[in-house]
PDB file of N, CA and C in Angstrom:
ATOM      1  N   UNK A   1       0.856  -1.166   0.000  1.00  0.00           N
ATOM      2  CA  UNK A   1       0.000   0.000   0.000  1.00  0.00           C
ATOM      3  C   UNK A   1       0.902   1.228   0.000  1.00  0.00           C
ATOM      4  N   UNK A   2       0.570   1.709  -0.734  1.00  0.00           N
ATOM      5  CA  UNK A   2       1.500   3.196  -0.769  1.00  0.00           C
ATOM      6  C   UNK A   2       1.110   4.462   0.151  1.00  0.00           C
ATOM      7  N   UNK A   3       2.494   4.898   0.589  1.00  0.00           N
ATOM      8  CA  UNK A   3       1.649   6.066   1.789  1.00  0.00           C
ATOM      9  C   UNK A   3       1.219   6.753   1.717  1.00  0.00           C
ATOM     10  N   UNK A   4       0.233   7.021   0.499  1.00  0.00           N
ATOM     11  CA  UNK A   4      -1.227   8.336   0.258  1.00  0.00           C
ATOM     12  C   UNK A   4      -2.005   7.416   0.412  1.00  0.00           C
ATOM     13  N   UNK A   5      -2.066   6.070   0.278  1.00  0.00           N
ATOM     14  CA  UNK A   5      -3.218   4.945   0.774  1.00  0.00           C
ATOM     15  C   UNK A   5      -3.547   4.918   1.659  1.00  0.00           C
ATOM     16  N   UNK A   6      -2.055   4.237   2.861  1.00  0.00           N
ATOM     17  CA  UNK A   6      -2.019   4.496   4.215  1.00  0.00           C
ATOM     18  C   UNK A   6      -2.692   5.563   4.581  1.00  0.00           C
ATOM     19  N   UNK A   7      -2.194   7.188   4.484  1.00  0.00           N
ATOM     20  CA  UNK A   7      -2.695   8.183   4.867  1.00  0.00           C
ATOM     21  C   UNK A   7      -4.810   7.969   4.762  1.00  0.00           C
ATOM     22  N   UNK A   8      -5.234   7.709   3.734  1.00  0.00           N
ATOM     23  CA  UNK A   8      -6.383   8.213   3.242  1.00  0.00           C
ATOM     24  C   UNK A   8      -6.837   6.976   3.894  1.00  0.00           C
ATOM     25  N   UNK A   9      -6.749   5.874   4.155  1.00  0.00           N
ATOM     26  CA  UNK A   9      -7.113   4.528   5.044  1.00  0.00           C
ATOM     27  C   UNK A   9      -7.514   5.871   6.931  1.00  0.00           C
ATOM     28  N   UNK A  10      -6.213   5.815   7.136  1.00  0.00           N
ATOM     29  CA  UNK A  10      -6.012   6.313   8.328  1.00  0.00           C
ATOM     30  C   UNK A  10      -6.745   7.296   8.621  1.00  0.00           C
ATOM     31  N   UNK A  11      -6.809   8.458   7.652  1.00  0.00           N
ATOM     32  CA  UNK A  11      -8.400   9.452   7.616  1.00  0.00           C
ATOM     33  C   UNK A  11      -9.420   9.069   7.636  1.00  0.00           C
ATOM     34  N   UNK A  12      -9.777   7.751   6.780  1.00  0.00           N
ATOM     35  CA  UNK A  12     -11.030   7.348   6.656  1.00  0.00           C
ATOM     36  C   UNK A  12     -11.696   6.510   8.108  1.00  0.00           C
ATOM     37  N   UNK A  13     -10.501   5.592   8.761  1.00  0.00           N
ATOM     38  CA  UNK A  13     -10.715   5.420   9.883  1.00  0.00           C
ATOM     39  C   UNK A  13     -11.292   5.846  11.322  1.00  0.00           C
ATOM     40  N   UNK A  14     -10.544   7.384  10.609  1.00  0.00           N
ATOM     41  CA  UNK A  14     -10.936   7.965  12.115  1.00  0.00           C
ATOM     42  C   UNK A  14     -12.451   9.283  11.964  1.00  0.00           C
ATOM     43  N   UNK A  15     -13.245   8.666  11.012  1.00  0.00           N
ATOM     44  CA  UNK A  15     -14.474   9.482  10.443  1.00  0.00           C
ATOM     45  C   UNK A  15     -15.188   8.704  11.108  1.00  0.00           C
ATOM     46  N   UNK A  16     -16.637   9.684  11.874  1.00  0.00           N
ATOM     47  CA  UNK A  16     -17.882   8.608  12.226  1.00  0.00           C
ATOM     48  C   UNK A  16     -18.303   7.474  11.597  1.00  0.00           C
ATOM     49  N   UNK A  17     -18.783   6.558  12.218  1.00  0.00           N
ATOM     50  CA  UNK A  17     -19.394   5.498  11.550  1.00  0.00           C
ATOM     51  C   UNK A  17     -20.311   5.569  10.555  1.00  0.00           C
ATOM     52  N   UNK A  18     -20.980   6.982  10.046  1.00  0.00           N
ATOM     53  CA  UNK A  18     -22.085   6.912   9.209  1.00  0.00           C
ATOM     54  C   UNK A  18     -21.072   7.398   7.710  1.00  0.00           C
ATOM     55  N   UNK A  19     -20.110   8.411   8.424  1.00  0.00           N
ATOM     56  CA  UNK A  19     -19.562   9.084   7.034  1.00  0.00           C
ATOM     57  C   UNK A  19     -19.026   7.722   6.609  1.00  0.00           C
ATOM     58  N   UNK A  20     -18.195   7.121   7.436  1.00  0.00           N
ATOM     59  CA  UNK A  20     -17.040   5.698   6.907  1.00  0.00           C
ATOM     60  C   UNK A  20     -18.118   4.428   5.850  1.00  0.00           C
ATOM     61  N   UNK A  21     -19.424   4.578   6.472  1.00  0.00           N
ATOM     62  CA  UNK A  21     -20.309   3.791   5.741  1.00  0.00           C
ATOM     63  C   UNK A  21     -20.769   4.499   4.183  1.00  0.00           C
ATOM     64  N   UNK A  22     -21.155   5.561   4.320  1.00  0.00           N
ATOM     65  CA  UNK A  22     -21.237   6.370   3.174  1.00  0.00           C
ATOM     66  C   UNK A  22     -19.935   6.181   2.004  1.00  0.00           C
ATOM     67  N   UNK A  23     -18.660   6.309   2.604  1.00  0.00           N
ATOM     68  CA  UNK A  23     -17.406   5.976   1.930  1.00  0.00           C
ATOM     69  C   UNK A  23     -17.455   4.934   1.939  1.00  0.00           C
ATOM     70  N   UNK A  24     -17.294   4.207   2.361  1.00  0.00           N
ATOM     71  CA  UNK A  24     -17.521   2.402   2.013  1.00  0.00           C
ATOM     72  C   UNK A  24     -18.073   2.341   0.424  1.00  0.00           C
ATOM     73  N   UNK A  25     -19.709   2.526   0.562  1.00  0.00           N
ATOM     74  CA  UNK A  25     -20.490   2.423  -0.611  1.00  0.00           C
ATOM     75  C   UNK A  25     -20.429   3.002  -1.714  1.00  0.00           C
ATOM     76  N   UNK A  26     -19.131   4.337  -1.387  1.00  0.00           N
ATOM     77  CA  UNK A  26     -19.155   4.924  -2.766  1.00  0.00           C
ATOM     78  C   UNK A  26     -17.720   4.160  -3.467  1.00  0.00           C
ATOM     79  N   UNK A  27     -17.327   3.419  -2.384  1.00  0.00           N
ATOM     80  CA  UNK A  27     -15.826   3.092  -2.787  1.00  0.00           C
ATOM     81  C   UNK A  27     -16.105   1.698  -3.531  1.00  0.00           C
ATOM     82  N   UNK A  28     -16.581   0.904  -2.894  1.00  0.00           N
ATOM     83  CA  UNK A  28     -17.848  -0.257  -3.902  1.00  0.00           C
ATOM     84  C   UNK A  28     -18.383   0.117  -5.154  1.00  0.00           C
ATOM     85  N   UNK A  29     -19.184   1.116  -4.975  1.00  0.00           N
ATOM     86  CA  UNK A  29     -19.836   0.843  -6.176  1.00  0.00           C
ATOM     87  C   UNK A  29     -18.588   1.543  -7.268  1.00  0.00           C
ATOM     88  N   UNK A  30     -17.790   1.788  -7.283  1.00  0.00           N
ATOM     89  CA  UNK A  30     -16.705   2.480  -8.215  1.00  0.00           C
ATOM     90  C   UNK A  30     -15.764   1.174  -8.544  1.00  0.00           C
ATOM     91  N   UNK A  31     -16.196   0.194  -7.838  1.00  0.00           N
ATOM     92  CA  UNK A  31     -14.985  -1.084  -8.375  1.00  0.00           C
ATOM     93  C   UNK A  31     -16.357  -1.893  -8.797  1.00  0.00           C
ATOM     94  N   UNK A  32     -17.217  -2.271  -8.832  1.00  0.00           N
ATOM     95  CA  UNK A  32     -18.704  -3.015  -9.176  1.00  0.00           C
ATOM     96  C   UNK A  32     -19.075  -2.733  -9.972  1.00  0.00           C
ATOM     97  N   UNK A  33     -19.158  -3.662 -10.942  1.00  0.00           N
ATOM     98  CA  UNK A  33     -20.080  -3.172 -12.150  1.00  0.00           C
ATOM     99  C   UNK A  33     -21.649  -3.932 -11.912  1.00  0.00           C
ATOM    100  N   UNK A  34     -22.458  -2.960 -11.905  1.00  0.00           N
ATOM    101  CA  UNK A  34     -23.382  -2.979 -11.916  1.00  0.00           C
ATOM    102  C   UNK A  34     -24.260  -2.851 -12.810  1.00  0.00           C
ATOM    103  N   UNK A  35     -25.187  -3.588 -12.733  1.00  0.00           N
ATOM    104  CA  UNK A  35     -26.416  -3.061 -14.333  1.00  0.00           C
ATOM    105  C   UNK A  35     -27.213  -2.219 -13.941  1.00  0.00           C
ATOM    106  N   UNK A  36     -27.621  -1.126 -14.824  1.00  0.00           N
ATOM    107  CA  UNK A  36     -28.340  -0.155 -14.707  1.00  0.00           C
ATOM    108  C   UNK A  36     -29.985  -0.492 -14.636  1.00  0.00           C
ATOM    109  N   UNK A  37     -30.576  -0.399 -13.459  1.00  0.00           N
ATOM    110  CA  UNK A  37     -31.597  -1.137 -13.419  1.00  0.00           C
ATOM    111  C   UNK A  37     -32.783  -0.263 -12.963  1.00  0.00           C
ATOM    112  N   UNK A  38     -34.047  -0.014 -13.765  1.00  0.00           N
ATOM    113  CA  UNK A  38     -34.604   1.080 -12.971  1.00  0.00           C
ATOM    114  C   UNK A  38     -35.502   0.348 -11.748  1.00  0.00           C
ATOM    115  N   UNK A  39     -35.359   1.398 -11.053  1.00  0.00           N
ATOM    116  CA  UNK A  39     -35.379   0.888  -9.367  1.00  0.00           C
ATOM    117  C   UNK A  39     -37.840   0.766  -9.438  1.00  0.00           C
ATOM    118  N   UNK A  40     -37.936   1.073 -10.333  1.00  0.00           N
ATOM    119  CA  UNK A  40     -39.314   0.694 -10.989  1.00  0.00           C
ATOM    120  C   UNK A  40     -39.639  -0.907 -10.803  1.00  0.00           C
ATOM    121  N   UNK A  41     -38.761  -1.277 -12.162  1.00  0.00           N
ATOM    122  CA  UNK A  41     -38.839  -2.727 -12.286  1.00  0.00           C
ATOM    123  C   UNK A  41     -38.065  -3.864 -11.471  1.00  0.00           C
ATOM    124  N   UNK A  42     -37.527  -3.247 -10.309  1.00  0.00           N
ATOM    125  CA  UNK A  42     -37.025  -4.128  -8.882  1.00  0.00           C
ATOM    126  C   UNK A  42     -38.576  -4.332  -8.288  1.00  0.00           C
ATOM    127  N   UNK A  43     -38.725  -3.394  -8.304  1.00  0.00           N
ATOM    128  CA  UNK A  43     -40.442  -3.084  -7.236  1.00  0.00           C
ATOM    129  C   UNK A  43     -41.048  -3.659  -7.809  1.00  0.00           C
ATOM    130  N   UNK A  44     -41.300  -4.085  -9.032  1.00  0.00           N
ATOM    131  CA  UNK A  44     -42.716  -4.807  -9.691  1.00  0.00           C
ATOM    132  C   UNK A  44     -41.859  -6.335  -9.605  1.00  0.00           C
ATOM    133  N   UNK A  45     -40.933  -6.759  -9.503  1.00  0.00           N
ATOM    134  CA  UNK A  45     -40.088  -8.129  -9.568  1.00  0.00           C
ATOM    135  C   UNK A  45     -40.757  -8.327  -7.749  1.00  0.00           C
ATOM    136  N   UNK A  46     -40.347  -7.412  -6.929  1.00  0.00           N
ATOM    137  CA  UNK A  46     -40.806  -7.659  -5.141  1.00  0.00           C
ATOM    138  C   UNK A  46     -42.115  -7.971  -5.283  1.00  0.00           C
ATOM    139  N   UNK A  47     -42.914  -7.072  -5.758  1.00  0.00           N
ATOM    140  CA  UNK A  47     -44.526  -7.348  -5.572  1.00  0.00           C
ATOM    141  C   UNK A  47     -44.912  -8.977  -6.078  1.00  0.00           C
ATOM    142  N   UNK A  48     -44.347  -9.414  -7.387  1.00  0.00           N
ATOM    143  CA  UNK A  48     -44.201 -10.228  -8.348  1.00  0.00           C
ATOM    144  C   UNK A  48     -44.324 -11.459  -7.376  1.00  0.00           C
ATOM    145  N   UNK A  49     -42.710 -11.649  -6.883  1.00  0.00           N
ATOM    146  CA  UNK A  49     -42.314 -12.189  -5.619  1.00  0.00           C
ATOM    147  C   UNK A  49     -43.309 -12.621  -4.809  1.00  0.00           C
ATOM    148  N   UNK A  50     -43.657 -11.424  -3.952  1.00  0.00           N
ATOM    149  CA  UNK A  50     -44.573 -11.553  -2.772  1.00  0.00           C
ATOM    150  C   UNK A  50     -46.222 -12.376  -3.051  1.00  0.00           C
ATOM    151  N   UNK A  51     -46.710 -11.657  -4.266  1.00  0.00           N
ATOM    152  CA  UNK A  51     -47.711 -12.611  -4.618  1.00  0.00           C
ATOM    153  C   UNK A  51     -47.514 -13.926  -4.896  1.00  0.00           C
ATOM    154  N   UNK A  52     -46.661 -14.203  -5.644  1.00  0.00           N
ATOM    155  CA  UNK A  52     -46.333 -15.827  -6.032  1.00  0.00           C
ATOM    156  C   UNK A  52     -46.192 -16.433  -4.600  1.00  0.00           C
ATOM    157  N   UNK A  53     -44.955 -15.956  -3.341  1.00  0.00           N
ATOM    158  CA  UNK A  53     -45.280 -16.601  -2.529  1.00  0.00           C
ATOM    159  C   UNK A  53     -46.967 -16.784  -1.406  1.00  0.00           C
ATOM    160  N   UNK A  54     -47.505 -15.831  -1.831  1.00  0.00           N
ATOM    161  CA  UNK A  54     -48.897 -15.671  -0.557  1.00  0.00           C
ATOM    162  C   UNK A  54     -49.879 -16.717  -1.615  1.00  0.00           C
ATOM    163  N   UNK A  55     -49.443 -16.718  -2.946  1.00  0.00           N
ATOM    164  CA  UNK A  55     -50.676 -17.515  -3.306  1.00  0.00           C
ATOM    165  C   UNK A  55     -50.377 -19.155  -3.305  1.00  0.00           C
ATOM    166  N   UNK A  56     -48.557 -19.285  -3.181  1.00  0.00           N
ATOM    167  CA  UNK A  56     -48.338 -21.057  -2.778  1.00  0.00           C
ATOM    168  C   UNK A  56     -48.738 -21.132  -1.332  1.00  0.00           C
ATOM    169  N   UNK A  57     -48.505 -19.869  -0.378  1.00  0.00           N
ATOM    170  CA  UNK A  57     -49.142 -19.982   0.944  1.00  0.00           C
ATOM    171  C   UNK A  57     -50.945 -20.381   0.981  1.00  0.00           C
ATOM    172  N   UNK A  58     -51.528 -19.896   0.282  1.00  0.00           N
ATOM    173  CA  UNK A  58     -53.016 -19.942   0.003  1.00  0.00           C
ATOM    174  C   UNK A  58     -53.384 -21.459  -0.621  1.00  0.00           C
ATOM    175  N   UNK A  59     -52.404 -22.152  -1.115  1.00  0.00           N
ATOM    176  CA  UNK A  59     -53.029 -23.059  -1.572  1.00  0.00           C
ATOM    177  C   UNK A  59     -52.005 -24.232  -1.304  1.00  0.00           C
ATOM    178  N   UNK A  60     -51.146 -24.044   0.224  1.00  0.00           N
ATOM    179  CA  UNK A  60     -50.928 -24.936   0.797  1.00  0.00           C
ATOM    180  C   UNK A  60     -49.532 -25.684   0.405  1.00  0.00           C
ATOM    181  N   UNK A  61     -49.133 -24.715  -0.370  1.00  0.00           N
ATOM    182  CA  UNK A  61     -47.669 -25.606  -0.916  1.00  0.00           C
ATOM    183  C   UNK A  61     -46.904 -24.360  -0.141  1.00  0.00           C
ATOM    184  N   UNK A  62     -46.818 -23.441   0.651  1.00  0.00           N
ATOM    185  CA  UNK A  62     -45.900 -23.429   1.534  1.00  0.00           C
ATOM    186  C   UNK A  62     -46.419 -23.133   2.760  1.00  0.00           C
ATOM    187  N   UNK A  63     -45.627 -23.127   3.910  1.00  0.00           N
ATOM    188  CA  UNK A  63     -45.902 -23.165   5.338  1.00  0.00           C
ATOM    189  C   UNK A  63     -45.164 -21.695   5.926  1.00  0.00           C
ATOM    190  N   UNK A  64     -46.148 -20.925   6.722  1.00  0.00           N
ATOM    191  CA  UNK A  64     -45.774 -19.612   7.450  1.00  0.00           C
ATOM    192  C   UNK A  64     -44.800 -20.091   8.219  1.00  0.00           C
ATOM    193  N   UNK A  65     -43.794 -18.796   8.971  1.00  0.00           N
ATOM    194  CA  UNK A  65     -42.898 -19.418  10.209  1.00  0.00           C
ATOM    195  C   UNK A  65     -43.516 -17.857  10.870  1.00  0.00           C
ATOM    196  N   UNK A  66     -43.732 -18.092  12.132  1.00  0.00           N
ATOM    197  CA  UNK A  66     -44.414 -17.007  12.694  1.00  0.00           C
ATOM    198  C   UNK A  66     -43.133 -16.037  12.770  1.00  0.00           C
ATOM    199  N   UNK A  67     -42.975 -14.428  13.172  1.00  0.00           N
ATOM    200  CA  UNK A  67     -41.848 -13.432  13.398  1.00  0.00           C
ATOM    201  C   UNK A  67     -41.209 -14.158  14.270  1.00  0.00           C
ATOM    202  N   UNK A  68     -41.690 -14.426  15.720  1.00  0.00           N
ATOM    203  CA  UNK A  68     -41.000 -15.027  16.802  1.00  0.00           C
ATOM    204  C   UNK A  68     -39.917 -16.355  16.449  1.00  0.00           C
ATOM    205  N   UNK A  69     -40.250 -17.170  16.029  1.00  0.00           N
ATOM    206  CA  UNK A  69     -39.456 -18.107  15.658  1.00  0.00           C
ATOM    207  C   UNK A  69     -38.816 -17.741  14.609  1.00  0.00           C
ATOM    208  N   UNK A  70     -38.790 -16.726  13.211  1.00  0.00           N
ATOM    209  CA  UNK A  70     -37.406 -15.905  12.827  1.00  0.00           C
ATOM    210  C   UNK A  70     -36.587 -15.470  13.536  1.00  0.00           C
ATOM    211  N   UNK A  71     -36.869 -14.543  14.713  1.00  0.00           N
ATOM    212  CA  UNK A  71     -36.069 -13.866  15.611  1.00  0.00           C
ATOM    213  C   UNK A  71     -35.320 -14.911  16.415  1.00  0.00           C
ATOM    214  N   UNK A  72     -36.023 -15.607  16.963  1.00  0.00           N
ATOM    215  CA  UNK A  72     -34.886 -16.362  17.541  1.00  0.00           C
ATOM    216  C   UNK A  72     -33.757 -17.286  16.576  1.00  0.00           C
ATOM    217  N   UNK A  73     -34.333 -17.694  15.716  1.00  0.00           N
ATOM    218  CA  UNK A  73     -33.239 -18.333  14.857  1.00  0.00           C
ATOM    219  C   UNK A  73     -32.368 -17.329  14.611  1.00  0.00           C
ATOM    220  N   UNK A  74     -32.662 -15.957  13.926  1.00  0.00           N
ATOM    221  CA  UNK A  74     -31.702 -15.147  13.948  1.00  0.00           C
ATOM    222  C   UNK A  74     -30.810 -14.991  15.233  1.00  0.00           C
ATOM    223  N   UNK A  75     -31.096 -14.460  16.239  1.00  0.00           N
ATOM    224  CA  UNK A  75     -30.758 -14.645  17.315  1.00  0.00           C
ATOM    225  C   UNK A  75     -29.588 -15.160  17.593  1.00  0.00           C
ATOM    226  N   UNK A  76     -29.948 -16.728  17.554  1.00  0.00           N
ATOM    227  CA  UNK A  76     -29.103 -18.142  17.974  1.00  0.00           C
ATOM    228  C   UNK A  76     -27.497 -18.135  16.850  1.00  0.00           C
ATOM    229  N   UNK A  77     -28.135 -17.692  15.647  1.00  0.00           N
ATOM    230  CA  UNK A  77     -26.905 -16.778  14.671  1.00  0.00           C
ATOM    231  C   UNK A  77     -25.820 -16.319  15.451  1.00  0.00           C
ATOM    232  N   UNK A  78     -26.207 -15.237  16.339  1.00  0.00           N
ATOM    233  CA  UNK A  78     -25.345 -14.675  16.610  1.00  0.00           C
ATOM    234  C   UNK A  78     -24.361 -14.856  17.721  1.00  0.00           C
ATOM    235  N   UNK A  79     -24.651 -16.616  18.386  1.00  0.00           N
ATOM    236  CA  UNK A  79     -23.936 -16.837  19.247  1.00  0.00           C
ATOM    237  C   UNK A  79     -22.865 -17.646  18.682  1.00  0.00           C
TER     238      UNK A  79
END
């Protein structure tokens, strides 16, 4: 690492946690290639999603897990 790296590491370090997150994501998406996607047709793919699953829920080909038993599995994750 060269020492304008070092340096700009070491600045970036010592920035709040929200700015360092903000820099994070801009420093990502500048090495990521990403597809240009309008944030429209994400939302109609979620809705898309969500119906397909409530209507295999409705007709019995899948099974709810109540919040509570997510949370704790999440939970148990973190030990």
């Amino acid at each position: 690492m060269t020492i304008s790296a070092q340096h700009i590491e070491s600045e970036a370090l010592s920035l709040p946690r929200e700015e360092r997150t903000r820099l994070a994501m801009h420093l990502l998406e500048s090495i990521e290639e990403r597809p240009s996607i309008d944030p429209r047709q994400v939302e109609l793919a979620w809705v898309a999603e969500a119906n397909r699953r409530y209507l295999a829920y409705l007709h019995g080909d899948e099974q709810s897990i109540s919040a509570d038993e997510v949370f704790a599995e999440l939970g148990a994750d973190d030990r």
